[in-house]
N, C-alpha and C. Protein backbone atom coordinates (compact mmCIF):
# COMPACT_ATOMS: atom_id res chain seq x y z
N UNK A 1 0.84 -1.18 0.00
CA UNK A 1 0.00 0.00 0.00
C UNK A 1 0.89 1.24 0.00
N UNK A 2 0.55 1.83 -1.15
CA UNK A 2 1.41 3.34 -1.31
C UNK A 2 2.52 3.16 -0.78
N UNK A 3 3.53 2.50 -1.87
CA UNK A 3 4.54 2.43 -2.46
C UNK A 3 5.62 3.81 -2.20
N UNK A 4 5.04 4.45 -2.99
CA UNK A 4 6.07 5.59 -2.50
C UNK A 4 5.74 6.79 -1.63
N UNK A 5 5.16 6.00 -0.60
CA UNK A 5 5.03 6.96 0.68
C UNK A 5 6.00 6.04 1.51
N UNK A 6 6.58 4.65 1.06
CA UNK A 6 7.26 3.98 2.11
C UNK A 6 7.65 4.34 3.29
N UNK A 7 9.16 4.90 2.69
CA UNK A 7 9.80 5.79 3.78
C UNK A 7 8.98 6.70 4.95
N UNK A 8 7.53 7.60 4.61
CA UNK A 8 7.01 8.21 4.92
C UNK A 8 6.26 7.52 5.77
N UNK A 9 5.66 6.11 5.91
CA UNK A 9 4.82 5.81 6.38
C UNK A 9 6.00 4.96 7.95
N UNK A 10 6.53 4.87 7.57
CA UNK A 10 7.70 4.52 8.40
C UNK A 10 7.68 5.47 9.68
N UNK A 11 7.86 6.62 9.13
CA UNK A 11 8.18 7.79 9.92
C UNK A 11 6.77 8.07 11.31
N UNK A 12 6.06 8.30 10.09
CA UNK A 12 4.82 8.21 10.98
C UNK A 12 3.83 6.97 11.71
N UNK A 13 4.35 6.09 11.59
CA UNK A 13 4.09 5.20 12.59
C UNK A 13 5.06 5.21 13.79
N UNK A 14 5.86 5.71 13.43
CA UNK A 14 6.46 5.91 15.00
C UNK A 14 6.03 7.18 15.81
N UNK A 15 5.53 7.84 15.18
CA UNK A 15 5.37 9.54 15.28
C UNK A 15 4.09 9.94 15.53
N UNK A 16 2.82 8.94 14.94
CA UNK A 16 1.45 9.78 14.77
C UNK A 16 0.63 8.81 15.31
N UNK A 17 -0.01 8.71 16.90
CA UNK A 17 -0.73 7.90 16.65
C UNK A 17 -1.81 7.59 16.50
N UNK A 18 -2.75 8.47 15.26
CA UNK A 18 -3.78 8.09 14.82
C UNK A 18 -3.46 7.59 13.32
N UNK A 19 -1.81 8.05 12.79
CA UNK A 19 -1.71 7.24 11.60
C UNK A 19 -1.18 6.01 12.04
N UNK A 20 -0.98 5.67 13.37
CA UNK A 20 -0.43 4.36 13.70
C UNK A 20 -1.92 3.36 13.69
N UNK A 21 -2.81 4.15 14.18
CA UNK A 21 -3.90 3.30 14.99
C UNK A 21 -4.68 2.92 13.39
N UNK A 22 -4.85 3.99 12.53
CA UNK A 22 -5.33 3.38 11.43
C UNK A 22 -4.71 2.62 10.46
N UNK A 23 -3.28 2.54 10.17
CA UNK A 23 -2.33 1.46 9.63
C UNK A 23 -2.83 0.15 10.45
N UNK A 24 -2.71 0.12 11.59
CA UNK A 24 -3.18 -1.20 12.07
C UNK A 24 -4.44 -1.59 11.44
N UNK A 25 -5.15 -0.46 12.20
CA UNK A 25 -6.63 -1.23 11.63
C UNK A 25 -6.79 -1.60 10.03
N UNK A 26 -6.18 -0.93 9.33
CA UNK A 26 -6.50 -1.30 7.83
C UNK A 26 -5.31 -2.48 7.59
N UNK A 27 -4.62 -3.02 8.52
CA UNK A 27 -4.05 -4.14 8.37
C UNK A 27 -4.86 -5.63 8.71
N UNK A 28 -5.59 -4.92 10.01
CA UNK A 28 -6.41 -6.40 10.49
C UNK A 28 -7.79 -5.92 10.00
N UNK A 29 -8.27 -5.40 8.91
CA UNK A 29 -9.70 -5.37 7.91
C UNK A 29 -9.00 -6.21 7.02
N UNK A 30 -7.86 -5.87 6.67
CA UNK A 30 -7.28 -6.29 5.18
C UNK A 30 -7.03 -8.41 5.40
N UNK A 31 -6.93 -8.67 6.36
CA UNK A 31 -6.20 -9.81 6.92
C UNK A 31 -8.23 -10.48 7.75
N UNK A 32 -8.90 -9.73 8.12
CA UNK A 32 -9.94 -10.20 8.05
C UNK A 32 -10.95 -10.67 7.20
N UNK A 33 -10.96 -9.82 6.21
CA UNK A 33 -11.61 -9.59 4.82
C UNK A 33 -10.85 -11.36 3.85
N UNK A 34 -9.90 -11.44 3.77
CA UNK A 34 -8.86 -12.47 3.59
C UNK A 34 -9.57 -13.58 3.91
N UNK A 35 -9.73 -13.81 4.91
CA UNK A 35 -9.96 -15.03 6.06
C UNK A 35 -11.08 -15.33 5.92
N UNK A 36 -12.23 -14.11 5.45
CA UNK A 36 -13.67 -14.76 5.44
C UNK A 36 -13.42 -14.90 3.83
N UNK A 37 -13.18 -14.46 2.82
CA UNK A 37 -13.04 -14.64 1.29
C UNK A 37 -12.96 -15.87 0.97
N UNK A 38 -11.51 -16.56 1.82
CA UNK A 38 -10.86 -17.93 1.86
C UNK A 38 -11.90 -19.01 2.79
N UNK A 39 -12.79 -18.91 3.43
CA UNK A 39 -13.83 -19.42 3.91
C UNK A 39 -13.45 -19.99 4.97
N UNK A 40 -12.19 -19.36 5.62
CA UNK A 40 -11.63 -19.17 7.06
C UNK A 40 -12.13 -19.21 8.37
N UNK A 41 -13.09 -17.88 7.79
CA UNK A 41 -14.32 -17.63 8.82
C UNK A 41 -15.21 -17.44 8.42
N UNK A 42 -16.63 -17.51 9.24
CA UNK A 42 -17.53 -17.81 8.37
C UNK A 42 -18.36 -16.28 7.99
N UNK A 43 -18.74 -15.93 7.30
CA UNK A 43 -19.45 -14.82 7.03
C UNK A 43 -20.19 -14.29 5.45
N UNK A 44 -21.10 -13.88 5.70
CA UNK A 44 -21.72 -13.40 4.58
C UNK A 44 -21.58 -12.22 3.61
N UNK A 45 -21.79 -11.99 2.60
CA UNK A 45 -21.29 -11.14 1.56
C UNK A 45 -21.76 -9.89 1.75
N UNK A 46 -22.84 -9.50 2.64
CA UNK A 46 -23.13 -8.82 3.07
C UNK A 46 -21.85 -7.62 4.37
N UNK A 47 -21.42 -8.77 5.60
CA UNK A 47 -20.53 -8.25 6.21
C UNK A 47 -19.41 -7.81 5.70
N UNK A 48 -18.71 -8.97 4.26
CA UNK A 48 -17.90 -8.79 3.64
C UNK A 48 -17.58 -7.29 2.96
N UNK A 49 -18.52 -7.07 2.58
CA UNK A 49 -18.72 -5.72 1.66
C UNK A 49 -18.74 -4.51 2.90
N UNK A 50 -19.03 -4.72 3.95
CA UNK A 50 -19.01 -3.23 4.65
C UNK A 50 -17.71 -3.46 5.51
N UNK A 51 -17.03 -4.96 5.19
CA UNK A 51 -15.71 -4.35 5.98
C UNK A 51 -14.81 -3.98 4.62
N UNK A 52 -15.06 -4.13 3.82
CA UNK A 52 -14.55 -3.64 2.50
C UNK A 52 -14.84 -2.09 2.81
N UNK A 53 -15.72 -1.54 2.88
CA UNK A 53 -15.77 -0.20 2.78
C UNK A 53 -15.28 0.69 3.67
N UNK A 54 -15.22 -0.11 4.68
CA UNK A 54 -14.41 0.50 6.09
C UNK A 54 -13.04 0.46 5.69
N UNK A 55 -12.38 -0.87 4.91
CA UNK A 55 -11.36 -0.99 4.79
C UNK A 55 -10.57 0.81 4.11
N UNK A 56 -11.70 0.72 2.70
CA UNK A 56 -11.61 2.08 2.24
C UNK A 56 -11.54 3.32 2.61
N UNK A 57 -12.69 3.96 3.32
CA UNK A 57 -12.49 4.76 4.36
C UNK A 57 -11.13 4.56 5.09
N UNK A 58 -10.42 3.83 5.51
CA UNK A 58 -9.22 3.75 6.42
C UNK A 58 -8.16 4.25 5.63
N UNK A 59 -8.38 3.42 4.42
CA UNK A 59 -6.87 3.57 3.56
C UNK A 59 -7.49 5.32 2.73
N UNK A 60 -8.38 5.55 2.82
CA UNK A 60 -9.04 7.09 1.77
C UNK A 60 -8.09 8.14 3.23
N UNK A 61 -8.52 8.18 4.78
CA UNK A 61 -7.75 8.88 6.02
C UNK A 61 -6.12 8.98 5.43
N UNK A 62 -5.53 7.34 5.55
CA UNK A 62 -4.35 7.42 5.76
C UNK A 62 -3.42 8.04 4.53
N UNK A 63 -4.25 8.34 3.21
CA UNK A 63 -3.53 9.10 1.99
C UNK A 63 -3.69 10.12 2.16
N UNK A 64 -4.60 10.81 2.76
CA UNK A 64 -4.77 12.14 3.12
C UNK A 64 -3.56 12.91 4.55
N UNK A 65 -3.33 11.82 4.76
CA UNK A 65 -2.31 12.13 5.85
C UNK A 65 -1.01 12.08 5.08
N UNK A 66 -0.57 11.10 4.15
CA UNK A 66 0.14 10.74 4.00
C UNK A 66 0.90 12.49 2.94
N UNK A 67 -0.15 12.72 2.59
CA UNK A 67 -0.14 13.80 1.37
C UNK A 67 -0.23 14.73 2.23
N UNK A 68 -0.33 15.20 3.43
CA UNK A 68 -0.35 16.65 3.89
C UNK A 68 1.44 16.59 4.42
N UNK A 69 1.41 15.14 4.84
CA UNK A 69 3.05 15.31 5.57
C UNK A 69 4.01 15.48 5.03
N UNK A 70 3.68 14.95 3.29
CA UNK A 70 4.69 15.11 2.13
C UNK A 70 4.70 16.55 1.91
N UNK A 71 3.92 16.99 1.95
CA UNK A 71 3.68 18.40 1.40
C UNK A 71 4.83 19.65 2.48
N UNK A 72 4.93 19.01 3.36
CA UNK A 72 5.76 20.24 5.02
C UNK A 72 6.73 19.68 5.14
């Protein structure tokens, strides 16, 4: 995920922690979402799709962060 914010996202996980708290979380949506797809866990296409959108919302925050810090 955003490649060339690497370095950047580095920084601010040590530094920010609401860009820490949402890197996580869009790590364990991303790794949940996974698990029910693969029929891991059990769930319907219904739940599937709104942790999909949350997932979005998370990662839509963390580019907006990512792009104000590049910017200063």
């Amino acid at each position: 995920m955003f490649p060339e914010f690497r370095g950047l996202i580095t920084d601010l996980k040590g530094q920010d922690p609401r860009f820490s708290r949402l890197f996580q979380r869009h790590n364990e949506l991303d790794q949940e979402i996974k698990n029910m797809e693969l029929g891991l866990v059990p769930a319907g296409g219904v739940l599937i799709e709104q942790l999909k959108k949350e997932k979005l919302l998370v990662k839509d925050q963390l580019y907006s962060i990512l792009r104000k810090a590049s910017m200063s």
